[in-house]
C-alpha atoms as a PDB file:
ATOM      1  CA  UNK A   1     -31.288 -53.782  34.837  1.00  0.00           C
ATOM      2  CA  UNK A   2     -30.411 -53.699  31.337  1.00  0.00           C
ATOM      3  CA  UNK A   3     -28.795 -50.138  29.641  1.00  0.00           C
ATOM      4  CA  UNK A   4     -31.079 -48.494  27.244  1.00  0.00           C
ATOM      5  CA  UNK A   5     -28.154 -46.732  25.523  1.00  0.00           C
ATOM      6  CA  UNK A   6     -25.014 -48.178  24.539  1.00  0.00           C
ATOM      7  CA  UNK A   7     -22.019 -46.948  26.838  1.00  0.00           C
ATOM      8  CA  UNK A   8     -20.517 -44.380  24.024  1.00  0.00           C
ATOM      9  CA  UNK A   9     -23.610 -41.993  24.324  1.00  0.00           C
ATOM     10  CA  UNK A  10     -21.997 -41.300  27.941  1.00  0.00           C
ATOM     11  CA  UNK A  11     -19.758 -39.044  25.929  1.00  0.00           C
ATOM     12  CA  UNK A  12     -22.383 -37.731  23.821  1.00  0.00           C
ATOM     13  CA  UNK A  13     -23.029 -34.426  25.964  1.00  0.00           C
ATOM     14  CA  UNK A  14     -19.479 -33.689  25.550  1.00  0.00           C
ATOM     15  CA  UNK A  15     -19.449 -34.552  21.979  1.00  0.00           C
ATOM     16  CA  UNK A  16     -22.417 -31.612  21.547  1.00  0.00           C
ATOM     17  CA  UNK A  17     -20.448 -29.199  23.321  1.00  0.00           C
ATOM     18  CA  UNK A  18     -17.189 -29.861  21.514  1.00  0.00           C
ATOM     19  CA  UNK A  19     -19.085 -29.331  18.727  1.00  0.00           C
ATOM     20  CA  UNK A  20     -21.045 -26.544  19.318  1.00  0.00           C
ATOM     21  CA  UNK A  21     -17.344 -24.993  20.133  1.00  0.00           C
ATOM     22  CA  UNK A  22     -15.882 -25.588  17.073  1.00  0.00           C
ATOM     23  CA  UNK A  23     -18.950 -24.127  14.907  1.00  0.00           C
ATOM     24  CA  UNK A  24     -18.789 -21.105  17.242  1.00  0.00           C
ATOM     25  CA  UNK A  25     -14.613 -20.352  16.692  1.00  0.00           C
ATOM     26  CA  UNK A  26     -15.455 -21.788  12.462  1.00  0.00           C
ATOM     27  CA  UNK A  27     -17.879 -18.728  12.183  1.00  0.00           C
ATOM     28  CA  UNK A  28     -15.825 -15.646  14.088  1.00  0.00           C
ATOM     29  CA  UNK A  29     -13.509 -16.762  12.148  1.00  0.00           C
ATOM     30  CA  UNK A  30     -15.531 -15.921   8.955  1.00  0.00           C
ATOM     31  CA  UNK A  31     -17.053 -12.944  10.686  1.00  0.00           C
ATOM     32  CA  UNK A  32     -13.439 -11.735  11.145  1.00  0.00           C
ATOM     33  CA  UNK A  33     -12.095 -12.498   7.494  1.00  0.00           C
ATOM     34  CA  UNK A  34     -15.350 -11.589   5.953  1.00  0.00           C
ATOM     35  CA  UNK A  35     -15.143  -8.115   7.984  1.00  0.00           C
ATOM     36  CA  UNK A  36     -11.660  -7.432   7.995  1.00  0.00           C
ATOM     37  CA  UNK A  37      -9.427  -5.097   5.060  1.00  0.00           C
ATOM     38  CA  UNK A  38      -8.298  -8.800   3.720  1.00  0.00           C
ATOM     39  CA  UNK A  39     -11.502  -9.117   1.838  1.00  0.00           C
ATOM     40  CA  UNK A  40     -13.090  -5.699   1.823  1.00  0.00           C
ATOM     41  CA  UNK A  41     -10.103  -3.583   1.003  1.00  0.00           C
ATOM     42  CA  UNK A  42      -7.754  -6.302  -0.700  1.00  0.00           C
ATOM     43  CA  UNK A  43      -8.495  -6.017  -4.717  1.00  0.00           C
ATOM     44  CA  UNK A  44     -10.573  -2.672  -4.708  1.00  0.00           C
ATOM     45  CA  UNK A  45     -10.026  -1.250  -8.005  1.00  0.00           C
ATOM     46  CA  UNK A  46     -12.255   1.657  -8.709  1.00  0.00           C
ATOM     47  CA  UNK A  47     -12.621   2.930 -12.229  1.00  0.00           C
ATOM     48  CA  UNK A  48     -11.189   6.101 -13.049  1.00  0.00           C
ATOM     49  CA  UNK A  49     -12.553   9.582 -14.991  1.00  0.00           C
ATOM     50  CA  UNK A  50      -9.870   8.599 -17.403  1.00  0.00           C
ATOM     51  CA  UNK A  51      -8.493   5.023 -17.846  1.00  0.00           C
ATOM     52  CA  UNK A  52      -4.599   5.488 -16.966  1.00  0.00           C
ATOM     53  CA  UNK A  53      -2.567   2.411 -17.389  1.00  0.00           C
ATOM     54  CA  UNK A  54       0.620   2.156 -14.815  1.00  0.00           C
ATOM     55  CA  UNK A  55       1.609  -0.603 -16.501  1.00  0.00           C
ATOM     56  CA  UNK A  56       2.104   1.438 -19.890  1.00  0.00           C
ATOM     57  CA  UNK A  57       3.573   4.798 -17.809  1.00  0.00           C
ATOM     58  CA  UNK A  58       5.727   3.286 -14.974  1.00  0.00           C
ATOM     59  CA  UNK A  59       6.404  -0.235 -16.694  1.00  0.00           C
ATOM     60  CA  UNK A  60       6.627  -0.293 -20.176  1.00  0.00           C
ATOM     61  CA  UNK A  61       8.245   3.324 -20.542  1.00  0.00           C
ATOM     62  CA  UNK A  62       9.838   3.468 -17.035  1.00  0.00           C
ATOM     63  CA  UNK A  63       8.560   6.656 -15.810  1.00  0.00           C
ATOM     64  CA  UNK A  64       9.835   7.111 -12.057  1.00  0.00           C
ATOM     65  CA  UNK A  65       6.948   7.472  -9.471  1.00  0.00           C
ATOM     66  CA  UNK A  66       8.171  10.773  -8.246  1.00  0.00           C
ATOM     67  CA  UNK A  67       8.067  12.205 -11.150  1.00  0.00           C
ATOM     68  CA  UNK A  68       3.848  11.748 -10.869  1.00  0.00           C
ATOM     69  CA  UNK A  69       3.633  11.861  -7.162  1.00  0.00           C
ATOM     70  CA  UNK A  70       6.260  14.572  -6.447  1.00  0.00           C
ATOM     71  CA  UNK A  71       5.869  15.269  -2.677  1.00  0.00           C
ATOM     72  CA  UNK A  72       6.392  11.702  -1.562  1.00  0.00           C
ATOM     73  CA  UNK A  73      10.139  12.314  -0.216  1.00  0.00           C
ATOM     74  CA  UNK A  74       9.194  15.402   1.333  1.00  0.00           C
ATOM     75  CA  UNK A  75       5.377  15.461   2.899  1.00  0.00           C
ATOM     76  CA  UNK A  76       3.387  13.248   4.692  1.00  0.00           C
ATOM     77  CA  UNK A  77       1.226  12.478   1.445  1.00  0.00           C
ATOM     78  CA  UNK A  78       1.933  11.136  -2.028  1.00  0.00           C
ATOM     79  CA  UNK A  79       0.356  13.901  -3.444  1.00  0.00           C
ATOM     80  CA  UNK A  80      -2.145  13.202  -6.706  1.00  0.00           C
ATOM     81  CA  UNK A  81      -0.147  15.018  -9.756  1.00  0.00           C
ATOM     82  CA  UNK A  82      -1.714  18.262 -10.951  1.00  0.00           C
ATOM     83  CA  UNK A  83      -3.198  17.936 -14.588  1.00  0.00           C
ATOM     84  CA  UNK A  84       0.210  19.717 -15.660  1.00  0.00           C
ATOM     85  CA  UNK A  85       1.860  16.583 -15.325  1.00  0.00           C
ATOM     86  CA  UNK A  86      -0.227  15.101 -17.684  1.00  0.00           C
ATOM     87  CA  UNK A  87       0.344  17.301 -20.395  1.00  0.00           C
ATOM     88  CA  UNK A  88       3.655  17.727 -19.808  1.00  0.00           C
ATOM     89  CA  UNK A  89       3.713  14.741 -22.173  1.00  0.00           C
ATOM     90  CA  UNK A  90       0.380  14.893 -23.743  1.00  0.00           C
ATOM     91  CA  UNK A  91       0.400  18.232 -25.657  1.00  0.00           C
ATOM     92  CA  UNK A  92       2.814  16.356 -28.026  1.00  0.00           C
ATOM     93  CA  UNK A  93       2.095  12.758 -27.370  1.00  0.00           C
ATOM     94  CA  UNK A  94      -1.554  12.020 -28.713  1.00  0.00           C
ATOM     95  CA  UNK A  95      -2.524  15.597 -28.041  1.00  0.00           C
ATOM     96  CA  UNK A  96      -6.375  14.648 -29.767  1.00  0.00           C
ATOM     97  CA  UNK A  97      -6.935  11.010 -27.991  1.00  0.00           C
ATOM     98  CA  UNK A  98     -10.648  10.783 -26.937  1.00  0.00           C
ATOM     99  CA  UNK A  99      -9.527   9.288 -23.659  1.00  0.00           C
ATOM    100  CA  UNK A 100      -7.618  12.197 -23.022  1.00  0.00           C
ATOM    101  CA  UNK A 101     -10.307  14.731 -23.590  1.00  0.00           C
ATOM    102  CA  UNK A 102     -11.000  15.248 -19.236  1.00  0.00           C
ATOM    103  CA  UNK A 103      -7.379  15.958 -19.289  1.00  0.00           C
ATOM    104  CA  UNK A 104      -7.548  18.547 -21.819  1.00  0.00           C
ATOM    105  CA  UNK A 105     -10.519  20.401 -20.671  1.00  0.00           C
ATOM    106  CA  UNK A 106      -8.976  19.830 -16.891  1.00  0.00           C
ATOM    107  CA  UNK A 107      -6.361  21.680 -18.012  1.00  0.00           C
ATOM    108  CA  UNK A 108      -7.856  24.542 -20.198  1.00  0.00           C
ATOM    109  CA  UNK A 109     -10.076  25.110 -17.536  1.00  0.00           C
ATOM    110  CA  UNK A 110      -8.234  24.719 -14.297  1.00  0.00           C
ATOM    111  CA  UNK A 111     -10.769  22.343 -12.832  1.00  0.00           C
ATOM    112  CA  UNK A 112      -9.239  19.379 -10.877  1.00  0.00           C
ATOM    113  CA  UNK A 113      -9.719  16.373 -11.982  1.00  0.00           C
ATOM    114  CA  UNK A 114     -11.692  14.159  -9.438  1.00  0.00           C
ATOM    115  CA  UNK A 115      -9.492  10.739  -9.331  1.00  0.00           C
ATOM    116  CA  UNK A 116     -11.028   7.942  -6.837  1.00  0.00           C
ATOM    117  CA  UNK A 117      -9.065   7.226  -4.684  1.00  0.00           C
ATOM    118  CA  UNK A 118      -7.184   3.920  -3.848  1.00  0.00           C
ATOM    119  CA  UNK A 119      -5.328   3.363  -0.893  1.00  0.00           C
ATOM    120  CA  UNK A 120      -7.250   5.261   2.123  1.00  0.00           C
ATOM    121  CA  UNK A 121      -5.908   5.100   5.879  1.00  0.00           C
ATOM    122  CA  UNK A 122      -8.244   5.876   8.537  1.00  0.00           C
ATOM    123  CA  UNK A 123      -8.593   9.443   9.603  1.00  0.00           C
ATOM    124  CA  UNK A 124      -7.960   8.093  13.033  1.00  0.00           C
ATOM    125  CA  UNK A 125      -4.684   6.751  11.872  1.00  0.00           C
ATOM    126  CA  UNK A 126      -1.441   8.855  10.821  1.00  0.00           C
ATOM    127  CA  UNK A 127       0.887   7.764   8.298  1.00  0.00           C
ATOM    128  CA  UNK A 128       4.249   9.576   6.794  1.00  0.00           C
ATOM    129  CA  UNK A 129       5.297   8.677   3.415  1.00  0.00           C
ATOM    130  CA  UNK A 130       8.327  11.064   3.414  1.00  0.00           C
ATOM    131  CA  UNK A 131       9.512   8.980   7.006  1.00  0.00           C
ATOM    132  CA  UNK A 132       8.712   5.384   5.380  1.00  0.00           C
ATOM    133  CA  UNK A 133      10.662   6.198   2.271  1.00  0.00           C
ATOM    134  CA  UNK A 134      13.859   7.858   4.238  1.00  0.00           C
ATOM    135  CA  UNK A 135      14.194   4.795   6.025  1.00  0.00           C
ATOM    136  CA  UNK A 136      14.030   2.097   3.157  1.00  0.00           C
ATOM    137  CA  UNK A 137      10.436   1.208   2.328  1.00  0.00           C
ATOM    138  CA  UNK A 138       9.627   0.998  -0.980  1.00  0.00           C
ATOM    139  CA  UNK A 139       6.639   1.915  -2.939  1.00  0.00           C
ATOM    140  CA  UNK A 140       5.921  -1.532  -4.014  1.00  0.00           C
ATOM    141  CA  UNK A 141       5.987  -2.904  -0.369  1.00  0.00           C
ATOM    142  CA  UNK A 142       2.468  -1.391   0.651  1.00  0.00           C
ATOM    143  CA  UNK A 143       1.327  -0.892  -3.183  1.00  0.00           C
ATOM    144  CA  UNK A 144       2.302  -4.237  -4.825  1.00  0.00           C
ATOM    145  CA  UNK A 145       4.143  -4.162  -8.158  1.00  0.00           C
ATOM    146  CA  UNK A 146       2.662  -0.871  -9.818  1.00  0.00           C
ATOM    147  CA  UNK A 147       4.359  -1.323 -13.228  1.00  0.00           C
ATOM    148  CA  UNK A 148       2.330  -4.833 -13.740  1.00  0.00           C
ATOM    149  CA  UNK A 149      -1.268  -3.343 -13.193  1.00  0.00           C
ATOM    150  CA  UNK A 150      -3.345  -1.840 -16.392  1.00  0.00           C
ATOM    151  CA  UNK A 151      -5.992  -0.640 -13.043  1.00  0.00           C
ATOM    152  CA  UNK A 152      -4.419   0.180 -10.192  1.00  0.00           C
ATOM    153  CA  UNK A 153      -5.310  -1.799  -7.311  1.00  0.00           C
ATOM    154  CA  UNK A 154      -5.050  -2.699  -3.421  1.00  0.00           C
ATOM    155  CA  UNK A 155      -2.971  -5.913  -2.702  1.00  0.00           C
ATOM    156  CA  UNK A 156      -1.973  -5.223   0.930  1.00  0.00           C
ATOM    157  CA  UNK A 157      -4.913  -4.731   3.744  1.00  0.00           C
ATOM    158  CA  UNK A 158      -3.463  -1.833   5.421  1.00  0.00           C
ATOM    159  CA  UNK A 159      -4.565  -2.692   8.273  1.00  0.00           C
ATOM    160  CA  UNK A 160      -3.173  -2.056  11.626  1.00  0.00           C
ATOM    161  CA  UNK A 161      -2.117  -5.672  12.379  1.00  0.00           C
ATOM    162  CA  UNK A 162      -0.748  -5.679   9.202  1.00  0.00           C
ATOM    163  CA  UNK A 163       1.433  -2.584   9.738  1.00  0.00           C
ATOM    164  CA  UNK A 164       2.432  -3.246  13.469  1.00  0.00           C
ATOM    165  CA  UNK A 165       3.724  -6.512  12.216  1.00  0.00           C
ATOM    166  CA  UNK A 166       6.530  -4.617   9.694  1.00  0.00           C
ATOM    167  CA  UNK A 167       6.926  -2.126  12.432  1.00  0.00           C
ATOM    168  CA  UNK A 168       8.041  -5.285  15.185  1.00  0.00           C
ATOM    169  CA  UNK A 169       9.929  -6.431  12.280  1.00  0.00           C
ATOM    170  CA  UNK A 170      10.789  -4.022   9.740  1.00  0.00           C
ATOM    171  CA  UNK A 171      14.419  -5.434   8.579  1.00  0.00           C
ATOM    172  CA  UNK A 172      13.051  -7.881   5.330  1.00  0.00           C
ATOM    173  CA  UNK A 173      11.601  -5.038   4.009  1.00  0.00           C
ATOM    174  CA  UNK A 174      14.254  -2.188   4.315  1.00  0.00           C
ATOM    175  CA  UNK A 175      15.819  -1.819   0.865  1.00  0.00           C
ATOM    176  CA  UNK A 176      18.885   0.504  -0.450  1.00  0.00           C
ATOM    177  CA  UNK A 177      17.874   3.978  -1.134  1.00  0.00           C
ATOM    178  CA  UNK A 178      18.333   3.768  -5.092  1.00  0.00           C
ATOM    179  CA  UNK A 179      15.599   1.062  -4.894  1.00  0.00           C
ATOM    180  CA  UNK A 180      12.704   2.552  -3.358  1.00  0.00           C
ATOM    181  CA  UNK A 181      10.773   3.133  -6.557  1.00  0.00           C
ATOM    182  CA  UNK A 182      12.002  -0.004  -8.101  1.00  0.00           C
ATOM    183  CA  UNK A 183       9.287  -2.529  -8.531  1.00  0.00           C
ATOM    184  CA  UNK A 184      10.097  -6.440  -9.067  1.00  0.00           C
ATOM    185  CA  UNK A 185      12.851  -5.669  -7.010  1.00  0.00           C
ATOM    186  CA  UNK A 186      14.444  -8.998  -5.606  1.00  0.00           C
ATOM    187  CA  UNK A 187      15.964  -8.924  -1.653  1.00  0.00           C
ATOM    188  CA  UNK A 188      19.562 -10.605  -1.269  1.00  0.00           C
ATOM    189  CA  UNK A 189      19.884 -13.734   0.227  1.00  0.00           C
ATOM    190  CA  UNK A 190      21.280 -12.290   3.459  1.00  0.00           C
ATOM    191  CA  UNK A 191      18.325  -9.829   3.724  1.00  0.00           C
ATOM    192  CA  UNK A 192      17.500 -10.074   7.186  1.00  0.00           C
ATOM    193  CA  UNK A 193      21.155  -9.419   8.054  1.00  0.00           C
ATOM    194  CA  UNK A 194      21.533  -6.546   5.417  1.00  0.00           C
ATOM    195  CA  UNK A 195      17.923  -4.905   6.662  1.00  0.00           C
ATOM    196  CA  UNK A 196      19.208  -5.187  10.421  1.00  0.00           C
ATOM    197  CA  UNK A 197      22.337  -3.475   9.166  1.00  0.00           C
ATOM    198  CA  UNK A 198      20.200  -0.547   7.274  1.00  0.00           C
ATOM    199  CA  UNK A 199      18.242  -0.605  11.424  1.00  0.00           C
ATOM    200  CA  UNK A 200      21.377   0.685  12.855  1.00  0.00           C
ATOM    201  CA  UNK A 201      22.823   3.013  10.104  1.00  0.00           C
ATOM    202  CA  UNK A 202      19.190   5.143   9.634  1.00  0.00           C
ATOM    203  CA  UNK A 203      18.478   4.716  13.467  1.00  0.00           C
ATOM    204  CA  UNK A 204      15.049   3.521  12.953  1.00  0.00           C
ATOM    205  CA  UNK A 205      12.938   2.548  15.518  1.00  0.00           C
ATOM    206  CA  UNK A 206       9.300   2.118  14.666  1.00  0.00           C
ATOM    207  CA  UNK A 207       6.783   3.019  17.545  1.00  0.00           C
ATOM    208  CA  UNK A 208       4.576  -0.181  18.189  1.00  0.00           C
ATOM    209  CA  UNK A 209       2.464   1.657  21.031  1.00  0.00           C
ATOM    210  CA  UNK A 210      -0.841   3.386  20.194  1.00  0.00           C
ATOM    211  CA  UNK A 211       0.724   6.444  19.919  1.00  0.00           C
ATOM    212  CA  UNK A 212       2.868   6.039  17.278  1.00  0.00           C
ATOM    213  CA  UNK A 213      -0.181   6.218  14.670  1.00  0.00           C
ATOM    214  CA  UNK A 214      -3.298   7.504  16.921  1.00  0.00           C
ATOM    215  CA  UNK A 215      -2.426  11.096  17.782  1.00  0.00           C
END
């Protein structure tokens, strides 16, 4: 008896299922970028009560990050700087700007100025600045190169795969202590070897169980 089908549609059932496989792994895989920090965290840029320019502060005039965010070294938070800090500067450095008005009546009124926010961990999740900056982490390793950005905004997902990953690994990122606030800051050559070095001389150890973040 004659075949009604050629001989290749034997494989057609197969074909369909193969298929049907890779559509199903091509769209997790967008669920999982589309719903991940990559895409909903990475670029977030909110706009601010007034429009403060890193790039002018902490690039062009070279002002030190701890001299805004004073409690990094020693707490377990940046800390946002009080309006004091502002006008520190700004009683005699354009004292009657416009865009410095909030500032002014923050601080003639001791109301807190509301800044949004950038960089949020989960509540679930704890994280130390003091303990990432005594062992070599710099600022720009988690917040990208500061001094470059007019708005600030997020360039690393902060997510936990993205943090365990540093904490399996952390030697290309350690840096020498009188480089933690430097941004643009270029690694030596020998990095991995110098970072392993900076391991054993700070005794760090970075938890990779649950516990280390989840308490």
């Amino acid at each position: 008896m004659a075949q009604l089908f050629p001989k290749w549609t034997n494989r057609l059932p197969l074909l369909i299922v193969a298929g049907l496989l890779i559509v199903a792994v091509g769209l997790m895989g967008l669920i999982w970028y589309y719903g991940s920090p990559w895409y909903t965290d990475v670029g977030y840029r909110p706009e601010q009560p007034v429009p403060y320019s890193h790039k002018l502060h902490a690039g062009d005039l070279g002002i030190d990050c701890r001299y805004c965010h004073v409690a990094v070294e020693k707490s377990a938070v940046a800390s946002v700087p009080p309006t004091q800090t502002c006008m520190n500067c700004h009683r005699l450095i354009k004292p009657d700007s416009e865009k410095l008005r909030p500032i002014r009546e923050s601080w003639e009124t001791g109301t807190r100025m509301q800044w949004i926010r950038v960089h949020k961990i989960p509540d679930y999740a704890y994280f130390n600045h003091s303990a990432h900056l005594r062992g070599g982490i710099g600022c720009e390793t988690c917040h990208g190169n500061i001094a470059q950005m007019e708005v600030v905004q997020q360039v690393q997902p902060l997510s936990m795969s993205w943090c365990v990953s540093c904490h399996r690994n952390p030697a290309p990122y350690l840096r020498p202590f009188d480089q933690l606030t430097t941004m643009g800051w270029t690694p030596p050559d020998n990095q991995n070897e110098v970072g392993q070095r900076y391991m054993q001389e700070r005794n760090i150890h970075p938890p990779t169980d649950c516990a280390g973040c989840h308490r």
